[in-house]
N, C-alpha and C. Protein backbone atom coordinates (compact mmCIF):
# COMPACT_ATOMS: atom_id res chain seq x y z
N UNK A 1 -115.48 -165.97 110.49
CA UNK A 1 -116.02 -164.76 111.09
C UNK A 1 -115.09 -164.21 112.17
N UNK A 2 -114.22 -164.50 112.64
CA UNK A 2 -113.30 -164.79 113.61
C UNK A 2 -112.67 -163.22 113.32
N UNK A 3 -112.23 -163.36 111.75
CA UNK A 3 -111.66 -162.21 111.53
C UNK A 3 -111.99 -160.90 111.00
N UNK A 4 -113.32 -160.29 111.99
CA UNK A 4 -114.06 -159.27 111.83
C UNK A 4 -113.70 -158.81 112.74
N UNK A 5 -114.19 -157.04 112.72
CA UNK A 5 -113.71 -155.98 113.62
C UNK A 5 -115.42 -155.96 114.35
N UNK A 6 -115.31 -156.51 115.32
CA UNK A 6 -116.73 -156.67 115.93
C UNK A 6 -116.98 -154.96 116.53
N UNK A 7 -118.10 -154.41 116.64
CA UNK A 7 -118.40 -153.36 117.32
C UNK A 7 -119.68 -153.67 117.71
N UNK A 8 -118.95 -153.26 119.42
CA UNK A 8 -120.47 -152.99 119.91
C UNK A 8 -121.41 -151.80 120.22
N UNK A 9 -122.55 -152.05 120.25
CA UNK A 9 -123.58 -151.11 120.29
C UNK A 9 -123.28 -150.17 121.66
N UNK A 10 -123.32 -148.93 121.51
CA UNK A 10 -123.11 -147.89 122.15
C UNK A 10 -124.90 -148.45 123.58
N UNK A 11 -125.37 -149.19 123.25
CA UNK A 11 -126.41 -149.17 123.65
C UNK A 11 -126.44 -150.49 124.70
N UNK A 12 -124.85 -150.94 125.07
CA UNK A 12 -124.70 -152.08 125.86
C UNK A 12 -125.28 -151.69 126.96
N UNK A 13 -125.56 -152.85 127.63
CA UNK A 13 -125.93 -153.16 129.13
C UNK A 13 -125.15 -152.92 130.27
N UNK A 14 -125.35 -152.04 131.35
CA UNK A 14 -124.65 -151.88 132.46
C UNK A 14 -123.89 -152.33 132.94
N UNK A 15 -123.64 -154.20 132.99
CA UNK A 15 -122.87 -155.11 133.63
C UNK A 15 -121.83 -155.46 132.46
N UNK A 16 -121.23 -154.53 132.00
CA UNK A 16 -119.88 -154.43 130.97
C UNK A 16 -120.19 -155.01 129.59
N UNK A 17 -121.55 -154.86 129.05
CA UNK A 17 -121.61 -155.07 127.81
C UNK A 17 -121.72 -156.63 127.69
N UNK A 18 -121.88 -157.33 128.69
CA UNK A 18 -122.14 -158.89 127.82
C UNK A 18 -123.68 -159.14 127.36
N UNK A 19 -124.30 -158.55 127.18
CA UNK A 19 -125.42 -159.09 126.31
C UNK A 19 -125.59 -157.74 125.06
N UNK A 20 -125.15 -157.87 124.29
CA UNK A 20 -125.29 -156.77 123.54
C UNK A 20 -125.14 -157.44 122.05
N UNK A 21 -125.69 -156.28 121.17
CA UNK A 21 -125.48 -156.29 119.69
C UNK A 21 -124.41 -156.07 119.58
N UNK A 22 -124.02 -156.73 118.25
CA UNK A 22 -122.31 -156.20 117.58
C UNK A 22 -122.19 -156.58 116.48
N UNK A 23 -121.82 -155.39 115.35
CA UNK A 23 -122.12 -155.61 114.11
C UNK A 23 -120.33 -155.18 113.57
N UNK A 24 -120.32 -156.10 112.33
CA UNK A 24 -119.04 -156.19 111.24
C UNK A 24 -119.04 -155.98 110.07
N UNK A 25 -118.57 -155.21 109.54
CA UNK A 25 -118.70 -155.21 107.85
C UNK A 25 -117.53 -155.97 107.80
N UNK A 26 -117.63 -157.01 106.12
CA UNK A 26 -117.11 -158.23 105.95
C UNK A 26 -117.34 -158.07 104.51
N UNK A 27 -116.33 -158.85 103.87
CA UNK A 27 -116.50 -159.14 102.52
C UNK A 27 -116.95 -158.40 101.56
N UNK A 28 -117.20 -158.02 100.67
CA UNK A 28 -118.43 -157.48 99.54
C UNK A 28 -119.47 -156.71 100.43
N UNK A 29 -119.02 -156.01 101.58
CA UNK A 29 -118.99 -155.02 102.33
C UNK A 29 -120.61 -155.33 103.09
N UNK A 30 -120.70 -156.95 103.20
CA UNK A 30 -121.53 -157.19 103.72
C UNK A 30 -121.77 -157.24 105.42
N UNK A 31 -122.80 -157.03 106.22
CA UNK A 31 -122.92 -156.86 107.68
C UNK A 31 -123.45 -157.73 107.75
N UNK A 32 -122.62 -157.95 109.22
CA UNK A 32 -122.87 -159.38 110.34
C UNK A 32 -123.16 -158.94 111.76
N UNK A 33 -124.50 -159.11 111.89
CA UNK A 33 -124.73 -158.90 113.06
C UNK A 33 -124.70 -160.12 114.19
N UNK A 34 -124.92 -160.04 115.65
CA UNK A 34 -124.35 -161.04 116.51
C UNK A 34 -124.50 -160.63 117.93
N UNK A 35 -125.30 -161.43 118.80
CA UNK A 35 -125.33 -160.92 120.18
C UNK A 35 -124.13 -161.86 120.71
N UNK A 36 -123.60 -160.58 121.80
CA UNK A 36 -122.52 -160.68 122.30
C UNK A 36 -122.05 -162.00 123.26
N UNK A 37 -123.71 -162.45 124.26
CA UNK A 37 -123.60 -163.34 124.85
C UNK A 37 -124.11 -164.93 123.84
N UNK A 38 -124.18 -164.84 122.33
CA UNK A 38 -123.97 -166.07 121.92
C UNK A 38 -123.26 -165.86 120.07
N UNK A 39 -121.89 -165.37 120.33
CA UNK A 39 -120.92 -165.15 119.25
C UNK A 39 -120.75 -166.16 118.25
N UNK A 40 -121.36 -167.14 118.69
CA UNK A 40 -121.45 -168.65 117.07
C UNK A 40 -122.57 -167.97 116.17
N UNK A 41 -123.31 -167.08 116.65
CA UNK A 41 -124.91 -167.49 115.66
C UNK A 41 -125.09 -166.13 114.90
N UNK A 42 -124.41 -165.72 113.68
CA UNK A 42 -124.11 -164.58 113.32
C UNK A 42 -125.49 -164.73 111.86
N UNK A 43 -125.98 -163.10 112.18
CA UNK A 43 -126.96 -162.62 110.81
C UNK A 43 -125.88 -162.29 109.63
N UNK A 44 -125.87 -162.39 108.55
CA UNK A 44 -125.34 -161.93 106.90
C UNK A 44 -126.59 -160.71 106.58
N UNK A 45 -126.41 -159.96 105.91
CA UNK A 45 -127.11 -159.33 105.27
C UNK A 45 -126.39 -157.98 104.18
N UNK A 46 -127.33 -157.91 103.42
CA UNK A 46 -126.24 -156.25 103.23
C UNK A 46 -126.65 -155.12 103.62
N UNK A 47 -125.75 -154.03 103.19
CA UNK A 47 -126.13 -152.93 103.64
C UNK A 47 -127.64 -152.26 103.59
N UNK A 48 -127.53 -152.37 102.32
CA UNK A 48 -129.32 -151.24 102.05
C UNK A 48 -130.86 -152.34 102.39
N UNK A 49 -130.74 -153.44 102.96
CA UNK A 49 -131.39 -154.30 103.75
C UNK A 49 -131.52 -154.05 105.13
N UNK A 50 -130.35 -154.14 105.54
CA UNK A 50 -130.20 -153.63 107.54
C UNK A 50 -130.94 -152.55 107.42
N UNK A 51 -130.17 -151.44 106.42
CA UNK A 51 -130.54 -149.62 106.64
C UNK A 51 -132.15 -150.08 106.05
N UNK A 52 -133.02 -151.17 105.41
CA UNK A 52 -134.12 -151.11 105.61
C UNK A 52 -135.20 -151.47 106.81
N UNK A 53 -133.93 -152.46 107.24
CA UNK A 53 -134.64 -152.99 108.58
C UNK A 53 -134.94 -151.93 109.85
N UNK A 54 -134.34 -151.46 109.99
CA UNK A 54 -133.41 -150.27 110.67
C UNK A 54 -134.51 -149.10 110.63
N UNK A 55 -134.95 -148.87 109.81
CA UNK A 55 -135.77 -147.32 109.43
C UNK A 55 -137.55 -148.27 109.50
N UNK A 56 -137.86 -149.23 108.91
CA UNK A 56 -138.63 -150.11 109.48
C UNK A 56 -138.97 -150.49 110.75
N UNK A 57 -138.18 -151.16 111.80
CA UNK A 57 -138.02 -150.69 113.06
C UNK A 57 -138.84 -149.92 113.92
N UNK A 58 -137.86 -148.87 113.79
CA UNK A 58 -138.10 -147.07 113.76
C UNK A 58 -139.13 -147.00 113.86
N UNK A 59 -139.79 -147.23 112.42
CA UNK A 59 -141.28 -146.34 111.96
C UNK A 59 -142.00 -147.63 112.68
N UNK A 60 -142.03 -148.56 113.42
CA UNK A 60 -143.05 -149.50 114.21
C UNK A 60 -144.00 -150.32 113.14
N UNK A 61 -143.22 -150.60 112.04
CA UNK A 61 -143.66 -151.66 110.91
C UNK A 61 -143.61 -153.15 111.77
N UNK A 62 -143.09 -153.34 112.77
CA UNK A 62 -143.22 -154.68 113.17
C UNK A 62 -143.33 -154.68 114.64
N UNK A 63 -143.86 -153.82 114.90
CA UNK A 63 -144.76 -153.42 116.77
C UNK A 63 -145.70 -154.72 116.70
N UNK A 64 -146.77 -155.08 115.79
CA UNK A 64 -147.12 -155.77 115.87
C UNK A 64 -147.22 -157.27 115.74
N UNK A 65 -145.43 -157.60 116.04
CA UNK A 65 -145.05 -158.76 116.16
C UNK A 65 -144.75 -159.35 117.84
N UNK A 66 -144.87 -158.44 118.43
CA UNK A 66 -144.39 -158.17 120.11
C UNK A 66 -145.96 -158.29 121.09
């Protein structure tokens, strides 16, 4: 994983981005997601999964997990 183009979320934290999301496309153009303050423990998934998670989210399909 080492050799991914990590990006972070436009949505970092004030104190220079160390706790943040950061996602990689990899391989068979699969995404790896990864918080910034623990870089060993990376998500796999693919694309039209995230973009489901993502719009899921959004619409408060899992509000009632919080």
């Amino acid at each position: 994983m080492s050799d991914l183009a990590w990006q972070k979320s436009s949505f970092s934290d004030a104190d220079g981005g160390s706790t943040c999301l950061e996602l990689a496309t990899g391989v068979d153009s699969l995404r790896h997601l990864r918080e910034s303050d623990d870089p060993d423990v990376v998500v796999t998934t693919t694309a039209p999964k995230l973009r489901a998670f993502i719009l899921g989210a959004k619409a408060g399909e899992f509000d009632h997990l919080v």
